[in-house]
PDB file of N, CA and C in Angstrom:
ATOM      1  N   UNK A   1      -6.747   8.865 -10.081  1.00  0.00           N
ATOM      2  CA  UNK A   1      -7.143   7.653  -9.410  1.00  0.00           C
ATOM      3  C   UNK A   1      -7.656   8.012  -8.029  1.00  0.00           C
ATOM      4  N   UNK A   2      -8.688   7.518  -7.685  1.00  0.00           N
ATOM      5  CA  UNK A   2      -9.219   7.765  -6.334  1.00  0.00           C
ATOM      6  C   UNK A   2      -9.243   6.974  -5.643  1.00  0.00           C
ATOM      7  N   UNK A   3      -9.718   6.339  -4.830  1.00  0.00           N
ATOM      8  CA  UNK A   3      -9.346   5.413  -3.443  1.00  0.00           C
ATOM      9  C   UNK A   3     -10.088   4.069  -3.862  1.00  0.00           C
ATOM     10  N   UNK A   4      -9.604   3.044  -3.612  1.00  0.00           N
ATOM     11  CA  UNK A   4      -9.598   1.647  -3.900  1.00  0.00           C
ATOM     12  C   UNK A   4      -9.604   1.106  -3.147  1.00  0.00           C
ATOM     13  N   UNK A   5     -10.889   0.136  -2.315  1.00  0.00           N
ATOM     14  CA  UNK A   5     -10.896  -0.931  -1.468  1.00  0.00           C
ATOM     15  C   UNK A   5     -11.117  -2.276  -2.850  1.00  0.00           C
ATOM     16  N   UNK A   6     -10.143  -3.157  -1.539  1.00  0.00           N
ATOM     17  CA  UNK A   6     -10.416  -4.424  -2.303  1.00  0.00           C
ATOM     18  C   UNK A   6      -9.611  -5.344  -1.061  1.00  0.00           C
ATOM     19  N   UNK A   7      -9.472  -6.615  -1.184  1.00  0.00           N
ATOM     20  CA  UNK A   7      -8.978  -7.396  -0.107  1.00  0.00           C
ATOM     21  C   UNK A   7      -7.728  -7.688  -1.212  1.00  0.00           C
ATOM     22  N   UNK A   8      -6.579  -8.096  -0.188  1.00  0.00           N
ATOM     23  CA  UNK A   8      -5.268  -8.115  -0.643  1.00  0.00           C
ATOM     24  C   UNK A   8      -4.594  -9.179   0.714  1.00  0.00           C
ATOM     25  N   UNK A   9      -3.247  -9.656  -0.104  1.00  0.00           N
ATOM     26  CA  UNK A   9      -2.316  -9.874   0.931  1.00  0.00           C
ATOM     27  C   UNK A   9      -0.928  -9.203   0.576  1.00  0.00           C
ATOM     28  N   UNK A  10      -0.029  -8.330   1.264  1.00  0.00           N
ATOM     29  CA  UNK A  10       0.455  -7.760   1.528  1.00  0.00           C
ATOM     30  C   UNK A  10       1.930  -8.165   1.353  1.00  0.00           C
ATOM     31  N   UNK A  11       2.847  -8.270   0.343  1.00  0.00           N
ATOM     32  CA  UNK A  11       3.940  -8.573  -0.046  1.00  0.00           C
ATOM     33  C   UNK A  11       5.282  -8.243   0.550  1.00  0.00           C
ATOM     34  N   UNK A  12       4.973  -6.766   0.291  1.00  0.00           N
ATOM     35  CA  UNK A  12       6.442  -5.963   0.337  1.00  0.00           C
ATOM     36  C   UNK A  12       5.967  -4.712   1.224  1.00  0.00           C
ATOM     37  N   UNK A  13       6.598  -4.360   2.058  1.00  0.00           N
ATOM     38  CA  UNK A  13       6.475  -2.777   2.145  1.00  0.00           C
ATOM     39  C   UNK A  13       7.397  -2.369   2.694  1.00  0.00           C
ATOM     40  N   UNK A  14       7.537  -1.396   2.157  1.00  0.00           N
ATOM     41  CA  UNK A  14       8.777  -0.277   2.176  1.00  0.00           C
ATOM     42  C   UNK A  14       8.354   0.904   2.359  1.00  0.00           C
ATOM     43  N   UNK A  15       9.017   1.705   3.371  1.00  0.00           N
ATOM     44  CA  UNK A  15       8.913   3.369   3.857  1.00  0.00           C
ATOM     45  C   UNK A  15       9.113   4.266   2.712  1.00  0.00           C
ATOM     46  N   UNK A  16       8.570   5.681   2.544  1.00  0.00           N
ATOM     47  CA  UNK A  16       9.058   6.472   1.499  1.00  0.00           C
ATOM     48  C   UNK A  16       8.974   7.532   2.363  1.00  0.00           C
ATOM     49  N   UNK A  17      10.066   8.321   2.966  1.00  0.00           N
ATOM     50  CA  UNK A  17       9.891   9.702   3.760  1.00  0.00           C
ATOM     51  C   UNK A  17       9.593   8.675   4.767  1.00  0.00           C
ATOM     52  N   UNK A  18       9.189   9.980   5.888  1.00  0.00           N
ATOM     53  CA  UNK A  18       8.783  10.105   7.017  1.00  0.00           C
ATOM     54  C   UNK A  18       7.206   9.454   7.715  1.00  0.00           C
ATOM     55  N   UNK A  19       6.459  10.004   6.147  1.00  0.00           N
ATOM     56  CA  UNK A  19       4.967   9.773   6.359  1.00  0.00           C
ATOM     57  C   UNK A  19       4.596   8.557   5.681  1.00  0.00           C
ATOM     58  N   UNK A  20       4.925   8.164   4.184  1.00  0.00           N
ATOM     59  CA  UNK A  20       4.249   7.511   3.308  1.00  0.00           C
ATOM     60  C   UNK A  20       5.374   5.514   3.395  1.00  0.00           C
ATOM     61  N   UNK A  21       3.906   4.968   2.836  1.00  0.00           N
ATOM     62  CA  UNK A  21       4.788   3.678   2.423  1.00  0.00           C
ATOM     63  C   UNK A  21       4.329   3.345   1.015  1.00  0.00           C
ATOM     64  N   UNK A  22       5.297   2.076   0.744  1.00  0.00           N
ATOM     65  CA  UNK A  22       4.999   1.741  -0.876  1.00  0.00           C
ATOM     66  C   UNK A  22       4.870   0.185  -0.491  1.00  0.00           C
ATOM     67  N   UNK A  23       3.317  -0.340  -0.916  1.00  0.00           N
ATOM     68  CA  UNK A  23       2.833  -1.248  -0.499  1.00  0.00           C
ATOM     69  C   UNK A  23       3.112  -2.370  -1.652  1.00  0.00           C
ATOM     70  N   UNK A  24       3.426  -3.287  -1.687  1.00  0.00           N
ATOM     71  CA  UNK A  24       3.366  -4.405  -3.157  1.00  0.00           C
ATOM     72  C   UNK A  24       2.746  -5.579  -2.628  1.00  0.00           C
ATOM     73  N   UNK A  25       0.964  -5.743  -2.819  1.00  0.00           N
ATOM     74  CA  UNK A  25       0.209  -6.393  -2.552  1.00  0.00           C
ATOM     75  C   UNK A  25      -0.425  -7.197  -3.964  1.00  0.00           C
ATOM     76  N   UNK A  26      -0.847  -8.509  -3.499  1.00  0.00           N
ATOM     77  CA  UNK A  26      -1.562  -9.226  -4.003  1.00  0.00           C
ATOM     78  C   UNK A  26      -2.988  -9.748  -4.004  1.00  0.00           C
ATOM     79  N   UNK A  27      -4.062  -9.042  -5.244  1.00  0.00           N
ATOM     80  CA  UNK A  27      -5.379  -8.791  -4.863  1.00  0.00           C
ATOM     81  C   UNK A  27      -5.871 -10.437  -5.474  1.00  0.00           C
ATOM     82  N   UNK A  28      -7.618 -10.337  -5.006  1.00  0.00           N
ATOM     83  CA  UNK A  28      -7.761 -11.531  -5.042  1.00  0.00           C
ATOM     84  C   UNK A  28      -7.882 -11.875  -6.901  1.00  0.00           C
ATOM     85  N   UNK A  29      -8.039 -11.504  -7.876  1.00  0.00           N
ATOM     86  CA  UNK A  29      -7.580 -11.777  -9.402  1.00  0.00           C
ATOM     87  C   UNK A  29      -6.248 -12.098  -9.329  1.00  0.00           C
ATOM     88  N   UNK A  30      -5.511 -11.901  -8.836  1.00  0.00           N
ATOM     89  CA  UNK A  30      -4.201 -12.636  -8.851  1.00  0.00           C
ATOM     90  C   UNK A  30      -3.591 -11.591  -9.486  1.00  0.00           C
ATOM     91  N   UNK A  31      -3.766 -10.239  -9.562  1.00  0.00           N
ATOM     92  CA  UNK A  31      -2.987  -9.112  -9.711  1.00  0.00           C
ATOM     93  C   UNK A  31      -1.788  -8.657  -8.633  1.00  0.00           C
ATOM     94  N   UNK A  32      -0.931  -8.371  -9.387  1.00  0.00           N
ATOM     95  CA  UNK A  32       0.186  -7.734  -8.385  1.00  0.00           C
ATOM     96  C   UNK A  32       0.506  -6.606  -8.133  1.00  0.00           C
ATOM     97  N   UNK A  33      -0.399  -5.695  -7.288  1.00  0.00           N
ATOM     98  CA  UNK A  33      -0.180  -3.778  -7.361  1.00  0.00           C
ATOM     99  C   UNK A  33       0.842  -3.337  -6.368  1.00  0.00           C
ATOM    100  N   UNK A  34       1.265  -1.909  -7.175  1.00  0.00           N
ATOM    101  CA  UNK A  34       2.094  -1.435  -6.191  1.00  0.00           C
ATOM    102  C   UNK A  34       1.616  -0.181  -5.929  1.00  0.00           C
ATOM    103  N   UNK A  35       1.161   0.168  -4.852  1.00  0.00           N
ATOM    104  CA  UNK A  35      -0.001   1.331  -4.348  1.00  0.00           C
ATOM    105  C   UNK A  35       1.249   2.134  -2.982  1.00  0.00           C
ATOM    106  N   UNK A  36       0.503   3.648  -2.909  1.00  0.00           N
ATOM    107  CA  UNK A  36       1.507   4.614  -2.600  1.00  0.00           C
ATOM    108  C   UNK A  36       0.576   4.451  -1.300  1.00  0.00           C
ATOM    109  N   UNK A  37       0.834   4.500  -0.065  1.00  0.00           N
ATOM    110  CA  UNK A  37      -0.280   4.846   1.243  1.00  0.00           C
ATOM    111  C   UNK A  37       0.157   6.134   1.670  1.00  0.00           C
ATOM    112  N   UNK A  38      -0.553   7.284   1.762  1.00  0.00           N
ATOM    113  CA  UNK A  38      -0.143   8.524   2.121  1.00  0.00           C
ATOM    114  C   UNK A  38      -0.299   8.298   3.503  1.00  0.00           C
ATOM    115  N   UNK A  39       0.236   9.181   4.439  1.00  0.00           N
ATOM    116  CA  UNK A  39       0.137   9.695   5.323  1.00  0.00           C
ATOM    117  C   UNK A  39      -0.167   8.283   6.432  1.00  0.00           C
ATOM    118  N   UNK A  40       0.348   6.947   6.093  1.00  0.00           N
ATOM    119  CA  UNK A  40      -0.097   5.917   6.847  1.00  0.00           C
ATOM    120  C   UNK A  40       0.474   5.886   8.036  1.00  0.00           C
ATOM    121  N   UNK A  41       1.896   6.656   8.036  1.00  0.00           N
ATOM    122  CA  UNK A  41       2.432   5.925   9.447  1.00  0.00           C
ATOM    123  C   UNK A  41       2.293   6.973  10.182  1.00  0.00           C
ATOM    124  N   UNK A  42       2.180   6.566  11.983  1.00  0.00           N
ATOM    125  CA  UNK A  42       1.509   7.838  12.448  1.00  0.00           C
ATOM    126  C   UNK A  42       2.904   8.449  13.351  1.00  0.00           C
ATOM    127  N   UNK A  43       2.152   9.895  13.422  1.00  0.00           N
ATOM    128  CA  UNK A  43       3.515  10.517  14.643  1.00  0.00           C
ATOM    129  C   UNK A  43       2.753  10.346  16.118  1.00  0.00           C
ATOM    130  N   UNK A  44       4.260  10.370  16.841  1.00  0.00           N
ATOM    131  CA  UNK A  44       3.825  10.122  18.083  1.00  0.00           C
ATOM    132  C   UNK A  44       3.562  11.176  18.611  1.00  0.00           C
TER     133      UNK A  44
END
């Protein structure tokens, strides 16, 4: 799977580690994904 834009609203999110989160968003089809964000949160 490679990288996926689409517009969403943003449900749940939860930390995984240090770096990553686990996003549970709602796209506009009325799908409910749960997508991994690498490296999203930043160091200071």
């Amino acid at each position: 799977m490679g990288i996926v834009k689409t517009k969403a609203i943003i449900l749940r999110e939860s930390n995984m580690g240090d770096f990553d989160k686990m996003l549970t968003m709602l796209t506009p089809d009325l799908r409910q994904n749960i997508m991994c964000s690498k490296r999203s949160k930043k160091t200071q």
